[in-house]
C-alpha atoms as a PDB file:
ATOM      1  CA  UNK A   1     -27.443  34.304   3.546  1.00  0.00           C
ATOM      2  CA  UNK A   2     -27.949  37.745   5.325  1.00  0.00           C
ATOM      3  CA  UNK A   3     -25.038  38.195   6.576  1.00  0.00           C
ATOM      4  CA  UNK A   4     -23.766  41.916   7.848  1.00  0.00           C
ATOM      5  CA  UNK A   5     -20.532  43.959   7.898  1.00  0.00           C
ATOM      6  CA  UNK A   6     -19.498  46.848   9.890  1.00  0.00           C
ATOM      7  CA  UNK A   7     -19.741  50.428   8.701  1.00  0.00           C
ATOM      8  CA  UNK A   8     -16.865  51.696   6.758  1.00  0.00           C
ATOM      9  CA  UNK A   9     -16.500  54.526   8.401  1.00  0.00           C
ATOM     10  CA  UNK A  10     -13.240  54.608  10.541  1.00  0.00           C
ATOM     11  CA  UNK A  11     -14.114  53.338  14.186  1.00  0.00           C
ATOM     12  CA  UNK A  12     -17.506  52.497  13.591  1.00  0.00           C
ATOM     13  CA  UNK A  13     -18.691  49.691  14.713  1.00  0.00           C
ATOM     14  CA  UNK A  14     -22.477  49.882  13.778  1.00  0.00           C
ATOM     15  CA  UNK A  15     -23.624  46.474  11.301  1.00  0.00           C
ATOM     16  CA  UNK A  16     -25.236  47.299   8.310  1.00  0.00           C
ATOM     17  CA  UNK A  17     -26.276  45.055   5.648  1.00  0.00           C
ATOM     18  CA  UNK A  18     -23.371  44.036   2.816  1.00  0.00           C
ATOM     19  CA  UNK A  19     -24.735  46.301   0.316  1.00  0.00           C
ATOM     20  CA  UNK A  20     -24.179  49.242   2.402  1.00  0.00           C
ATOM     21  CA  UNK A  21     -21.528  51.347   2.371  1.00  0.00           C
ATOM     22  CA  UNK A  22     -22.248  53.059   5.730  1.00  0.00           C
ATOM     23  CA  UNK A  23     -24.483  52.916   8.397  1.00  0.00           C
ATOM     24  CA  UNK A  24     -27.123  56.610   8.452  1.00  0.00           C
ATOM     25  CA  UNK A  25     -25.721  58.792  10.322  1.00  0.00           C
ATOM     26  CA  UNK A  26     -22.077  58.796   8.712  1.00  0.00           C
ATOM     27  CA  UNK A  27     -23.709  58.480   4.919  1.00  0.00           C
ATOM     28  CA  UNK A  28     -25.420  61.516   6.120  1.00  0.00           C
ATOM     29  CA  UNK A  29     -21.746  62.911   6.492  1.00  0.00           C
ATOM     30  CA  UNK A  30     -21.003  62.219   2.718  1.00  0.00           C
ATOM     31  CA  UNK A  31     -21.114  64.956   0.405  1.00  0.00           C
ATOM     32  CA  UNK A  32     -24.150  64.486  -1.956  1.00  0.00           C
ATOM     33  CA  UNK A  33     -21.956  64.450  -5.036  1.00  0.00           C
ATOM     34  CA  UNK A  34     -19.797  61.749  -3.008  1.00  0.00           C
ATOM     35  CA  UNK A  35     -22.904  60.034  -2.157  1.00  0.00           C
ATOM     36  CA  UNK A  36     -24.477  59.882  -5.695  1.00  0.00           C
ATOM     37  CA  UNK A  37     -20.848  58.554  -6.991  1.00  0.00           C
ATOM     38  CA  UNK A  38     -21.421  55.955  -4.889  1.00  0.00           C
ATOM     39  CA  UNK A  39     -24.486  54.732  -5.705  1.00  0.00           C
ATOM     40  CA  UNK A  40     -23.078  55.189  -9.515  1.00  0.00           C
ATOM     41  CA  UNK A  41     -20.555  53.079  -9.564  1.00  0.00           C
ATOM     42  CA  UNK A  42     -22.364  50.075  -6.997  1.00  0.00           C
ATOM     43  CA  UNK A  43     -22.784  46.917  -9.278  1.00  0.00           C
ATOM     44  CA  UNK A  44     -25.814  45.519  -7.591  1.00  0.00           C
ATOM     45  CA  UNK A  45     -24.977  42.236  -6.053  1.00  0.00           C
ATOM     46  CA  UNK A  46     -20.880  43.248  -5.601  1.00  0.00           C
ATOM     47  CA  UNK A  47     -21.338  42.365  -1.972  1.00  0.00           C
ATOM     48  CA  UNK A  48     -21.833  38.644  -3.035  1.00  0.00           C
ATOM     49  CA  UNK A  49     -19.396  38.046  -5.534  1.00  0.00           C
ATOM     50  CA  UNK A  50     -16.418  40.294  -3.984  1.00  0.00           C
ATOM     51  CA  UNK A  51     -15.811  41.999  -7.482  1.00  0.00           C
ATOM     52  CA  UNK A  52     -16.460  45.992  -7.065  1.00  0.00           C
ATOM     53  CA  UNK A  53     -15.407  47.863  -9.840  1.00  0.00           C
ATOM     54  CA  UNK A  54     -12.022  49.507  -9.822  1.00  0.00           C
ATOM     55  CA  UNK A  55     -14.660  52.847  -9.612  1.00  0.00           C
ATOM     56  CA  UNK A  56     -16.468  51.696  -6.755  1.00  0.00           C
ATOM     57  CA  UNK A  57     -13.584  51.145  -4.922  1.00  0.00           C
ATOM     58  CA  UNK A  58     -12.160  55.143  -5.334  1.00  0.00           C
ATOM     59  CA  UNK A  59     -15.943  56.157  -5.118  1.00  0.00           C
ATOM     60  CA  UNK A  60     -15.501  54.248  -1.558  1.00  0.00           C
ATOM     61  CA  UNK A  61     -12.189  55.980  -0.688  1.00  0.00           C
ATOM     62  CA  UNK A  62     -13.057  59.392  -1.480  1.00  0.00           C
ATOM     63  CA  UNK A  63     -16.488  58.522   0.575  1.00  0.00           C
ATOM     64  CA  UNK A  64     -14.671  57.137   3.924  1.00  0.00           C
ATOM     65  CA  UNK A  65     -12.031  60.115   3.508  1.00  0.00           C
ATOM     66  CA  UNK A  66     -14.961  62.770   3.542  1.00  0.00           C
ATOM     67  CA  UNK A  67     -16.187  61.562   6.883  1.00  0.00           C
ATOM     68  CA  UNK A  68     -12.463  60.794   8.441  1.00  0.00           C
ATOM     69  CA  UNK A  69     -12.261  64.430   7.734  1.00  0.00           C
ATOM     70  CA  UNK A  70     -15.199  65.883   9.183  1.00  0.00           C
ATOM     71  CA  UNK A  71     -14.832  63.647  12.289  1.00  0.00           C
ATOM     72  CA  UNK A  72     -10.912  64.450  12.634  1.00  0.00           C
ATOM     73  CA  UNK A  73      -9.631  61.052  11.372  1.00  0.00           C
ATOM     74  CA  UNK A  74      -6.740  60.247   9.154  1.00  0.00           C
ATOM     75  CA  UNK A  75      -7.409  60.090   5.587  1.00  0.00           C
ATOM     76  CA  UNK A  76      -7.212  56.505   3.613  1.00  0.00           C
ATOM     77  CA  UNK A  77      -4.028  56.197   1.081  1.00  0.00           C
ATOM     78  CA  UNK A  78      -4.745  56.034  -2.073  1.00  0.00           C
ATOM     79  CA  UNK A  79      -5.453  52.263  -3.378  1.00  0.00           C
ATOM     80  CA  UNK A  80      -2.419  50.891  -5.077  1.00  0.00           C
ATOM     81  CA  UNK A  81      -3.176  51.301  -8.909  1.00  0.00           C
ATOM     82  CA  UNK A  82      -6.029  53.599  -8.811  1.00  0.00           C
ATOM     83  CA  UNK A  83      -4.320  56.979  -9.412  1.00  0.00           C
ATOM     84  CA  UNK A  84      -2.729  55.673 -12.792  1.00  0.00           C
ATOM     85  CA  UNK A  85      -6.010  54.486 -13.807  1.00  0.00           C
ATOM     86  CA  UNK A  86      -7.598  57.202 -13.210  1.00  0.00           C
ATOM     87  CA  UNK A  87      -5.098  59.167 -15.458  1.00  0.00           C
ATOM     88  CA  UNK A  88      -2.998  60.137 -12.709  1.00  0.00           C
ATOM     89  CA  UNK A  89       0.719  60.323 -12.422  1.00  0.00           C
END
């Protein structure tokens, strides 16, 4: 199945394929070190099985909040459990 989803980016309504994050011209918008963390953390296949690493997931977060904030838009809250796996309080 090839099915498509909507760009994460907030108000976006462009389809892109499953494995995509974001459609061009907001990935474009990502900071390169956002971008690569990304693409580090993507298990390949994710899309299918609906299991993205608890990495992926902030890699996502901090991705989305880089373009709410260059395009004025309110930034995600963190993801419930996240911080304290990540070590913080």
């Amino acid at each position: 199945m090839d099915a498509k989803h909507i760009c994460h980016a907030q108000g976006c309504t462009v389809e892109i394929p499953p494995r995509l994050l974001m459609c061009w011209r907001h990935w474009m918008k990502v900071p390169i070190p956002l971008r690569d963390a990304v693409w580090r953390e993507y298990v390949p296949g994710q899309e299918v099985t609906k299991t993205p690493t608890r990495e992926y997931l902030q890699a996502m977060r901090n991705a989305i909040n880089a373009v709410a904030a260059k395009e004025g838009q309110p930034q995600l809250p963190e993801l419930p459990g996240l911080a304290a796996a990540a070590g913080g309080s």
